[in-house]
Protein backbone atom coordinates (compact mmCIF):
# COMPACT_ATOMS: atom_id res chain seq x y z
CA UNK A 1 -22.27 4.64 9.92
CA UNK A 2 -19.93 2.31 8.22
CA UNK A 3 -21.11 0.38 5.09
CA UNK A 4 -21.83 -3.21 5.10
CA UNK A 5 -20.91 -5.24 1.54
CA UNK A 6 -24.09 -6.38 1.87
CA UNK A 7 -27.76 -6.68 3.22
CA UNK A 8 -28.48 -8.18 6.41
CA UNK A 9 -29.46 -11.80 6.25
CA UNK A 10 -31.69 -13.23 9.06
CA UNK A 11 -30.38 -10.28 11.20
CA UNK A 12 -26.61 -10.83 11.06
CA UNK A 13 -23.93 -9.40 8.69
CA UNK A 14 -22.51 -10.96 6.10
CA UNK A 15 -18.85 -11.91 6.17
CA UNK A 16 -16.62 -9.85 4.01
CA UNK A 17 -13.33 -11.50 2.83
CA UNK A 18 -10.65 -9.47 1.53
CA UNK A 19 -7.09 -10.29 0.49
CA UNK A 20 -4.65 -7.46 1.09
CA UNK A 21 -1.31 -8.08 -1.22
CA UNK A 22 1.64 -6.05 -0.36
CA UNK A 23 4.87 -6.74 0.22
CA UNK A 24 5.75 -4.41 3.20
CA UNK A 25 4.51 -5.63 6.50
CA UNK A 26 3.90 -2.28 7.58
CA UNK A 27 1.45 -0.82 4.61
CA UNK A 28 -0.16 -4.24 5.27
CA UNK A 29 -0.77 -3.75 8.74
CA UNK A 30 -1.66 0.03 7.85
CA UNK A 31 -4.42 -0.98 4.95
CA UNK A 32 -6.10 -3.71 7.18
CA UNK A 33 -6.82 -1.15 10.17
CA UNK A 34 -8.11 0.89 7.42
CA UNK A 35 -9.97 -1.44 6.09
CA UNK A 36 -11.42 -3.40 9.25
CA UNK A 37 -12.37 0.32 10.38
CA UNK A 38 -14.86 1.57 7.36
CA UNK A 39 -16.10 -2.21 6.70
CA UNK A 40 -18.45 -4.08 9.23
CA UNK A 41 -18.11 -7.67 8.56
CA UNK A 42 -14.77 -8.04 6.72
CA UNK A 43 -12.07 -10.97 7.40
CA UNK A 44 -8.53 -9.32 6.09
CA UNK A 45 -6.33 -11.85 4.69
CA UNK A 46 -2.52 -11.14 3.85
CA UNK A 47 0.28 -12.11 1.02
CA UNK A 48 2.86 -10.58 0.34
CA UNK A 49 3.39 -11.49 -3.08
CA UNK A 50 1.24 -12.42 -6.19
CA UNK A 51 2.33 -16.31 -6.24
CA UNK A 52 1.22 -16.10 -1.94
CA UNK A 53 -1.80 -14.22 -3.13
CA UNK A 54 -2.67 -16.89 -5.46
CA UNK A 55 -2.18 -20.18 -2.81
CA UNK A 56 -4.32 -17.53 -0.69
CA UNK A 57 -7.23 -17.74 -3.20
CA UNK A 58 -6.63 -21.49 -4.10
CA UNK A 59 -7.24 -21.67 -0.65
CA UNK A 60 -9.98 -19.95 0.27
CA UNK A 61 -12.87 -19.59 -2.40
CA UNK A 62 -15.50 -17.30 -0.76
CA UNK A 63 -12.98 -14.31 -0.89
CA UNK A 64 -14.96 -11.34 -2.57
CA UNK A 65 -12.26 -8.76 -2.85
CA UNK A 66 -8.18 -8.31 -3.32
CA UNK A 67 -6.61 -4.82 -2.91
CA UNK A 68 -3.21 -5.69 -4.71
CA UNK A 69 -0.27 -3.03 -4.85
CA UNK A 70 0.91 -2.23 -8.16
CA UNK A 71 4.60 -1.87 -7.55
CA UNK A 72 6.05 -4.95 -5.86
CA UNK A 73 9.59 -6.65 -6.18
CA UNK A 74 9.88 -9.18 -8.81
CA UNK A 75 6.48 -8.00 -10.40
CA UNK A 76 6.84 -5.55 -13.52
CA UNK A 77 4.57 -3.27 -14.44
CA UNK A 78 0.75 -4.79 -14.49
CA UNK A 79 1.87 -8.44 -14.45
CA UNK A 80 0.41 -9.12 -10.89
CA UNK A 81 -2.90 -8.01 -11.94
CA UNK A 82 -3.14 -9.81 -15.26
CA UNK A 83 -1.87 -13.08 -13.54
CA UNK A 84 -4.59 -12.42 -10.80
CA UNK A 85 -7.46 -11.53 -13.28
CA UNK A 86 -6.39 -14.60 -15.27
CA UNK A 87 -6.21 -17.15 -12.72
CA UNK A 88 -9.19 -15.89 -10.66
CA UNK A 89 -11.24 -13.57 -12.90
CA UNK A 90 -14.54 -14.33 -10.35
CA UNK A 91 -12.73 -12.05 -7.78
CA UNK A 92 -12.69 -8.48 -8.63
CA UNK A 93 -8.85 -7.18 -7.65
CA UNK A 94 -8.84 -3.02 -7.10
CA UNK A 95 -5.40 -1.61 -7.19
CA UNK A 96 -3.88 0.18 -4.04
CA UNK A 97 -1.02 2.40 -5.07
CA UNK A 98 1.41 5.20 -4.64
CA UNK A 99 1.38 6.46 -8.58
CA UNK A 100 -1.98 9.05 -9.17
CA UNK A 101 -1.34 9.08 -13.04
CA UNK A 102 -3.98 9.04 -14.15
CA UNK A 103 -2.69 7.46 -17.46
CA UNK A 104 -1.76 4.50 -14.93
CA UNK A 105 -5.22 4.39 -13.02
CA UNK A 106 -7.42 4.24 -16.97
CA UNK A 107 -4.31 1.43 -17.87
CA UNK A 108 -5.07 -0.55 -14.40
CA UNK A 109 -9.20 -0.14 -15.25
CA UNK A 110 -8.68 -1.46 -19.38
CA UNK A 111 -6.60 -4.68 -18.31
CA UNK A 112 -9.55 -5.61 -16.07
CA UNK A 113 -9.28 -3.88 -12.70
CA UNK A 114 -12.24 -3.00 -10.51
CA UNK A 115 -10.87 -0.29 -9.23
CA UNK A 116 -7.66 2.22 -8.51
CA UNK A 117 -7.59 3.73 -5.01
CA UNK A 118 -4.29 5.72 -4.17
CA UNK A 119 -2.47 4.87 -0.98
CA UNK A 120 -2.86 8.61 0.18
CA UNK A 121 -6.61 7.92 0.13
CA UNK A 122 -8.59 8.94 2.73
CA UNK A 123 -10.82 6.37 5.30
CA UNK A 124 -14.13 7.89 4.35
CA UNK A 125 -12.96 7.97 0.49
CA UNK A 126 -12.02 4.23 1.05
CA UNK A 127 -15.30 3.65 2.51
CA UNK A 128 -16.99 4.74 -0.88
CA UNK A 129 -14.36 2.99 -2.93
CA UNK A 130 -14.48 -0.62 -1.11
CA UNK A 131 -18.38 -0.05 -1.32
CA UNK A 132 -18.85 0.59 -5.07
CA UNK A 133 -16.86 -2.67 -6.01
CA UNK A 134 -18.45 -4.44 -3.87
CA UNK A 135 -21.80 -3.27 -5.16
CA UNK A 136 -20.21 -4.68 -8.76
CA UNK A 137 -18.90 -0.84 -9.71
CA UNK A 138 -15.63 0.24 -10.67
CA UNK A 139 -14.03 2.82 -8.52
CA UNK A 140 -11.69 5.66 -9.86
CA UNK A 141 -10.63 8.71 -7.83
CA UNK A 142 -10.85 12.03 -8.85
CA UNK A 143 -8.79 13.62 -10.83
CA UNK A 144 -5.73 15.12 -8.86
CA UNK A 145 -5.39 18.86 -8.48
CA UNK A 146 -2.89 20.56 -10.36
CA UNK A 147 0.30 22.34 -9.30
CA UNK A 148 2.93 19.93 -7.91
CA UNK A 149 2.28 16.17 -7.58
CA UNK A 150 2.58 14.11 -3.97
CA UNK A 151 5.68 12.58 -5.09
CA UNK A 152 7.92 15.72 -5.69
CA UNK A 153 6.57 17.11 -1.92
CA UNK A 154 7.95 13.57 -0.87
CA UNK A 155 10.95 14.03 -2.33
CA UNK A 156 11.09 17.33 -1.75
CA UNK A 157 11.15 16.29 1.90
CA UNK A 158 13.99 12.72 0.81
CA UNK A 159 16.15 15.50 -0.01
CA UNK A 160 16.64 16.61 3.55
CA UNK A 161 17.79 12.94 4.48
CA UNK A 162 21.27 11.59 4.84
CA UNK A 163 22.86 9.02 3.00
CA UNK A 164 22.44 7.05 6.39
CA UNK A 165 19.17 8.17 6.94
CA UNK A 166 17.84 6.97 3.95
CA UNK A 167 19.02 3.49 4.53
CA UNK A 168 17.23 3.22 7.55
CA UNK A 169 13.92 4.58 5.89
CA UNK A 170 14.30 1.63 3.19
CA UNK A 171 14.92 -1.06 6.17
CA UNK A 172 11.54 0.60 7.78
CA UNK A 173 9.94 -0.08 4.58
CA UNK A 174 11.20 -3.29 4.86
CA UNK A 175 9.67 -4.19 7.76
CA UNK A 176 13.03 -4.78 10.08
CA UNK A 177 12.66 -3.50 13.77
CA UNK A 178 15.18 -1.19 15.21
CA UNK A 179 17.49 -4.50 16.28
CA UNK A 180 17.36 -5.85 12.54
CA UNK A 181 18.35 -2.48 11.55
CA UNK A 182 21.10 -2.04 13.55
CA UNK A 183 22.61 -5.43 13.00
CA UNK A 184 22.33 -4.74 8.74
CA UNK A 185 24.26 -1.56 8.90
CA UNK A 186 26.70 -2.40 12.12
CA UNK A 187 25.94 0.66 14.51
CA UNK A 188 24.21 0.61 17.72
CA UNK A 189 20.53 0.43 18.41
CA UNK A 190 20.70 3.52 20.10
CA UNK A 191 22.32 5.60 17.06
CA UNK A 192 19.11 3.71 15.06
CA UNK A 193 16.44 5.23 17.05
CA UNK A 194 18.13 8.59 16.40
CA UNK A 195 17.80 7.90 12.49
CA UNK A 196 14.22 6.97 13.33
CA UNK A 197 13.86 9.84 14.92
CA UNK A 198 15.07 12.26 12.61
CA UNK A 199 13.47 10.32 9.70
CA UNK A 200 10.18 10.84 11.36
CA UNK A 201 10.79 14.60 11.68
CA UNK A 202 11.78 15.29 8.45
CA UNK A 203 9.36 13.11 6.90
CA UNK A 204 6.65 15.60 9.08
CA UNK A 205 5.13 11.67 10.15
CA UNK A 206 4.26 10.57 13.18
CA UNK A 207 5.27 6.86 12.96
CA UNK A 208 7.03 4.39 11.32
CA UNK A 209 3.89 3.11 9.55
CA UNK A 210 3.27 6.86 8.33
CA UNK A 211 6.56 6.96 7.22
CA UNK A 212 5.74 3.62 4.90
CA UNK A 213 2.88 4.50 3.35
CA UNK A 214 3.96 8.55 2.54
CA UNK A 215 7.25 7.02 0.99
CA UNK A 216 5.21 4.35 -1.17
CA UNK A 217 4.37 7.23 -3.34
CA UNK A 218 8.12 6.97 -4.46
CA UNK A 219 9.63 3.78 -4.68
CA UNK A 220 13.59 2.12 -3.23
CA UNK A 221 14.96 2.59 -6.54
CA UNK A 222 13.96 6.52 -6.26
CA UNK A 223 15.10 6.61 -2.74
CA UNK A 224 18.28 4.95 -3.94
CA UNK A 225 18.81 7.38 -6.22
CA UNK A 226 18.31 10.27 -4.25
CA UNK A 227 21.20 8.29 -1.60
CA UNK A 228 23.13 8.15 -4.39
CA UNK A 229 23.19 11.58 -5.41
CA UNK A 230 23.99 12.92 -1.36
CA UNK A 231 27.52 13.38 -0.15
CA UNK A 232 27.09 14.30 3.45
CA UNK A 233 26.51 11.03 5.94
């Protein structure tokens, strides 16, 4: 059974309404199915950005929950959660990332978070997460396993990219469809579904919204990096 934020009053469920803040289309998409699946009752808003978030809570008062990701353009460090907490600090905001330091997850809980869930979580694990802040808990995962962290098996896998390939990965995080793509790098649409292809295979994913939320674990300036160090196109 999937958990309800609430007790039922007069018979019906309450409304849950939760503000999802990312700025790839794709995670977005990715978190609300997640979310809409373990929840009964919630309303997902979206912004993809902290000053959109904000205009989204100006806007709508009875929100009870933002999942905010920690690593966004334009946003350093903790700064989108400490403008959040500031401005609205009647709406608890959990963080939805890619890092599992847990130096970063005890940082995220001190400067007022309700919460850290990784973006590798699992639905049931999100189920108990979204549930304890709601209930007025804070939420931390456990502590990872040892031996070799999600983001050097991710890059492990980057590694086996091309210079080319890469690109095309960054434009998927992006958000651009397979037209977009082409147009940005000036090759055919057919020669981009190829890339998508073989960035799908390598990546061991099944689509492009896999792809987005494996590779958030590492962000563009890593995959740059990594493009940057390749010679073969």
């Amino acid at each position: 059974m999937r958990p309800r934020a609430a007790p039922l009053q007069n018979g019906i469920a309450p409304v849950v309404q939760i503000l999802i803040v990312d700025d790839h289309p794709l995670f977005r998409e990715a978190l609300r199915g997640a979310v809409t699946a373990v929840l009964d009752g919630a309303e997902v808003e979206e912004a993809d950005g902290v000053e959109a978030a904000g205009r989204v809570l100006e806007r709508l008062r009875n929100l009870e929950l933002v999942l905010l990701d920690l690593g966004m353009p334009g946003v350093a460090g903790f700064e989108g959660l400490i403008a959040l907490r500031s401005r609205f600090p009647r709406v608890p905001v959990v963080i939805v990332s890619g890092h599992e330091d847990p130096r970063v997850m005890r940082e995220a809980i001190r400067l007022g978070a309700a919460g850290f869930v990784p973006k590798s979580i699992e639905r049931p694990v999100l189920a108990q997460a979204l549930q304890a802040v709601l209930n007025g808990e804070v939420y931390m995962p456990a502590a990872a396993p040892a031996g070799a962290t999600p983001e050097e098996g991710i890059a492990a896998r980057l590694a086996g990219l091309t210079p080319q390939q890469l690109r095309v990965l960054q434009m998927i995080r992006q958000g651009l469809l397979n037209k977009q793509i082409a147009h940005e790098l000036g090759i055919g649409e057919t020669t981009v579904k190829a890339h998508v292809s073989e960035v799908l295979r390598k990546l061991k994913v099944v689509s492009r919204t896999q792809a987005v939320i494996e590779t958030a674990k590492l962000d563009l300036v890593a995959l740059e990096r990594i493009a940057g160090g390749q010679g073969h196109p």
